[in-house]
C-alpha atoms as a PDB file:
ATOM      1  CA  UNK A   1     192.773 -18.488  28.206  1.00  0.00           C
ATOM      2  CA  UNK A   2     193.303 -20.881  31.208  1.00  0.00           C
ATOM      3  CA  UNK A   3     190.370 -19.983  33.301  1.00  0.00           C
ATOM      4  CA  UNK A   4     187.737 -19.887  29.992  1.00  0.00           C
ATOM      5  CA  UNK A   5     188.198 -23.303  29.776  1.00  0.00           C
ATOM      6  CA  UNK A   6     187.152 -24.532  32.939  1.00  0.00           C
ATOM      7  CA  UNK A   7     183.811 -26.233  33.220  1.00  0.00           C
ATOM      8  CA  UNK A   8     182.138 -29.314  31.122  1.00  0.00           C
ATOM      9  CA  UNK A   9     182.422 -29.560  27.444  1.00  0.00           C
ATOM     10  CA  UNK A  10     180.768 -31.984  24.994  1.00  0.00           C
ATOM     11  CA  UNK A  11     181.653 -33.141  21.746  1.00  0.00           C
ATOM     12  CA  UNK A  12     179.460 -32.345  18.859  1.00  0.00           C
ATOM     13  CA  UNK A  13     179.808 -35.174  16.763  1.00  0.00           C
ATOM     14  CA  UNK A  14     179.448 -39.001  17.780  1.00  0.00           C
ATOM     15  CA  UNK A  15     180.412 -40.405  19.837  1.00  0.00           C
ATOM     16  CA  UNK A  16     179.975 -38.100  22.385  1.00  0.00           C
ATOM     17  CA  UNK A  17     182.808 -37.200  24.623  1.00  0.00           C
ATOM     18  CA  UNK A  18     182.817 -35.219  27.941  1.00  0.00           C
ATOM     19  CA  UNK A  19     185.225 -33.457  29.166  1.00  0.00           C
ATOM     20  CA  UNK A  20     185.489 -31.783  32.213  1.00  0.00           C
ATOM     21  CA  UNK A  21     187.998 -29.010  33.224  1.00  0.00           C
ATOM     22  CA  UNK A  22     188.625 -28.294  36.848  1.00  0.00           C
ATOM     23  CA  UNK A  23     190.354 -24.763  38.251  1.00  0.00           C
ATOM     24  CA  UNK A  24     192.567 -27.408  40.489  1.00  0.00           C
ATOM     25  CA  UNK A  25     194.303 -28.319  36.587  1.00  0.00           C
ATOM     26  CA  UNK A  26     192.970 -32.068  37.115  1.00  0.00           C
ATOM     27  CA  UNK A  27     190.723 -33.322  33.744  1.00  0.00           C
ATOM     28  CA  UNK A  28     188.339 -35.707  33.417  1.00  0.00           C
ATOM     29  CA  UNK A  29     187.070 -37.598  30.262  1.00  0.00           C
ATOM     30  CA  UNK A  30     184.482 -39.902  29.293  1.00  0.00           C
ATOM     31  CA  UNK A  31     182.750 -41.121  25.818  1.00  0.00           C
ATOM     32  CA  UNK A  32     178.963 -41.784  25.706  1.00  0.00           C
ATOM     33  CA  UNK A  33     176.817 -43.393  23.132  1.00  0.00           C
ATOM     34  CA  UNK A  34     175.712 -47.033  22.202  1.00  0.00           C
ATOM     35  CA  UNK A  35     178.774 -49.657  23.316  1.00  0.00           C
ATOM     36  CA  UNK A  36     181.503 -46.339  23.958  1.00  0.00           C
ATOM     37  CA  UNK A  37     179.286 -45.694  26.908  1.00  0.00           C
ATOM     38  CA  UNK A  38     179.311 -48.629  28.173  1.00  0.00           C
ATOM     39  CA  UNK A  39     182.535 -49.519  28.336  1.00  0.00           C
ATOM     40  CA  UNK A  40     183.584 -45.624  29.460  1.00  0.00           C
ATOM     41  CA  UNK A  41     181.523 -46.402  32.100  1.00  0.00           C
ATOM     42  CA  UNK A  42     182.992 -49.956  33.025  1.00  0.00           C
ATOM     43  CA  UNK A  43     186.496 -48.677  32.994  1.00  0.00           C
ATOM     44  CA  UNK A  44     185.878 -45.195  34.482  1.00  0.00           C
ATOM     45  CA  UNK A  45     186.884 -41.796  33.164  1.00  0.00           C
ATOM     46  CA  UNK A  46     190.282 -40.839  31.560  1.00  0.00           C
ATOM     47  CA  UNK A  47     191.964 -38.605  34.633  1.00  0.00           C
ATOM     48  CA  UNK A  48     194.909 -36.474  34.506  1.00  0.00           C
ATOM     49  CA  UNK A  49     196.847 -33.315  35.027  1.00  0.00           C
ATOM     50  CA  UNK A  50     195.944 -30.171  32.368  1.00  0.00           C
ATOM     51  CA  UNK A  51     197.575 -27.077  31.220  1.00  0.00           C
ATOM     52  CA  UNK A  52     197.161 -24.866  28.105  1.00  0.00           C
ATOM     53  CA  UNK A  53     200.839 -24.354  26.527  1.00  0.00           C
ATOM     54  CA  UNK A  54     201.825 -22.595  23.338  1.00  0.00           C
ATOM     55  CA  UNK A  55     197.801 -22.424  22.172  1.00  0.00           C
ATOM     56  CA  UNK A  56     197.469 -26.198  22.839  1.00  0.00           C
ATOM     57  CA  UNK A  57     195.741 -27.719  25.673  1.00  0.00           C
ATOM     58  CA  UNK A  58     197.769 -30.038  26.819  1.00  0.00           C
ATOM     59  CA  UNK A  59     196.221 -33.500  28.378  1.00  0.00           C
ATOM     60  CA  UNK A  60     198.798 -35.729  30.872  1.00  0.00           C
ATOM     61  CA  UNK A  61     197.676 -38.919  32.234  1.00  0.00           C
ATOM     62  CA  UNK A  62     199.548 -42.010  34.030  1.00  0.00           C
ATOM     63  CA  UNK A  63     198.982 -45.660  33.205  1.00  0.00           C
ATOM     64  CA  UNK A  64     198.844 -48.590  35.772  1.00  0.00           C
ATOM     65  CA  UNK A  65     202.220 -49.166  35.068  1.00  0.00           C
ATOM     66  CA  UNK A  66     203.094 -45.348  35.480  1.00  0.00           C
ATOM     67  CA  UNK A  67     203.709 -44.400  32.094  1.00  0.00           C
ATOM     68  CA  UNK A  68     202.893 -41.517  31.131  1.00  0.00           C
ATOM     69  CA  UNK A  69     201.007 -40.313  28.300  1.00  0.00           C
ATOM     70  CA  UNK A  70     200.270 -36.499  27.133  1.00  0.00           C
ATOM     71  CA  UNK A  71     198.598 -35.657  23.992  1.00  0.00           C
ATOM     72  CA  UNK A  72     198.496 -31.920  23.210  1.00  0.00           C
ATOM     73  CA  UNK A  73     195.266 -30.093  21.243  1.00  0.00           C
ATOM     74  CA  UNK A  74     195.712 -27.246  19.020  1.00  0.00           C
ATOM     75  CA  UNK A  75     193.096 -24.635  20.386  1.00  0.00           C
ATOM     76  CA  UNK A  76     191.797 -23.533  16.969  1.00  0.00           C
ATOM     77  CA  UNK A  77     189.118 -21.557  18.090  1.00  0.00           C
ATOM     78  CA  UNK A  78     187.052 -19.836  21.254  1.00  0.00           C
ATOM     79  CA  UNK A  79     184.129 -18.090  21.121  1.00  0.00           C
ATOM     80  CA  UNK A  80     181.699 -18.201  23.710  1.00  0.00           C
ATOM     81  CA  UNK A  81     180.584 -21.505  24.893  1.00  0.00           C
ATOM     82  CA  UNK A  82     182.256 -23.656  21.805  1.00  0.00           C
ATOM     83  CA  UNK A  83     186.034 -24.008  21.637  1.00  0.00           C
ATOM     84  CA  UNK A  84     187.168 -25.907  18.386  1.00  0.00           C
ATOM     85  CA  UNK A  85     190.079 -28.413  19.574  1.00  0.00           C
ATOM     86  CA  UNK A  86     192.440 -30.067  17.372  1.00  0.00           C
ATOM     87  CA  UNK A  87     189.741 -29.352  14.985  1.00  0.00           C
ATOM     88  CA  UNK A  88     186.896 -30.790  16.702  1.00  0.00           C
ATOM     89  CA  UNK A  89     183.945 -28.296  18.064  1.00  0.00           C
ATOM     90  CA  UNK A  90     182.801 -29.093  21.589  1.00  0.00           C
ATOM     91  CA  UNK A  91     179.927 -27.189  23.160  1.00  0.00           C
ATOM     92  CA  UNK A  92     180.336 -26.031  26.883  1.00  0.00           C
ATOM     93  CA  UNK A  93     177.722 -27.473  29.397  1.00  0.00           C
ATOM     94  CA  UNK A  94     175.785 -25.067  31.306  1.00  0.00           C
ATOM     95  CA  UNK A  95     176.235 -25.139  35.274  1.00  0.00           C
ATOM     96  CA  UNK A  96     172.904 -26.157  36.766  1.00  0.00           C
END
């Protein structure tokens, strides 16, 4: 299940969010779309450690102030290139 999730996804709905996967278990996330975009941008991508665990993927990141924070998305489905996520369908981004 692990290694089918590597690569970019993209939400479906708006705002769009981005999420990239990489084999090294590092994440990356950003929102897109009028004002989200922008201020994604201006603050930088959401970074972090992630795992899949018990059919959830599991998201870890630390704060400034080293807290950390780790939110955990049911996999509901995956089929191809679209994985449904805590209910939420995101749509895999071909490689160039």
């Amino acid at each position: 299940m692990r290694s089918r999730l590597v690569g970019q996804w993209k939400t479906e709905a708006t705002p769009e969010r981005t999420l990239d996967l990489f084999e090294d278990g590092t994440y990356s996330l950003r929102l897109s779309g009028k004002g989200l975009g922008f201020v994604s941008e201006l603050l930088g991508p959401e970074k972090g450690l992630w795992k899949v665990e018990k059919g959830k993927l599991v998201l870890t990141r630390r704060d400034d102030d080293g807290g950390e924070h780790t939110v955990a998305w049911p996999i509901n489905e995956q089929k191809g290139d679209v994985v449904v996520l805590a209910q939420e369908r995101w749509k895999r981004v071909p490689r160039p």
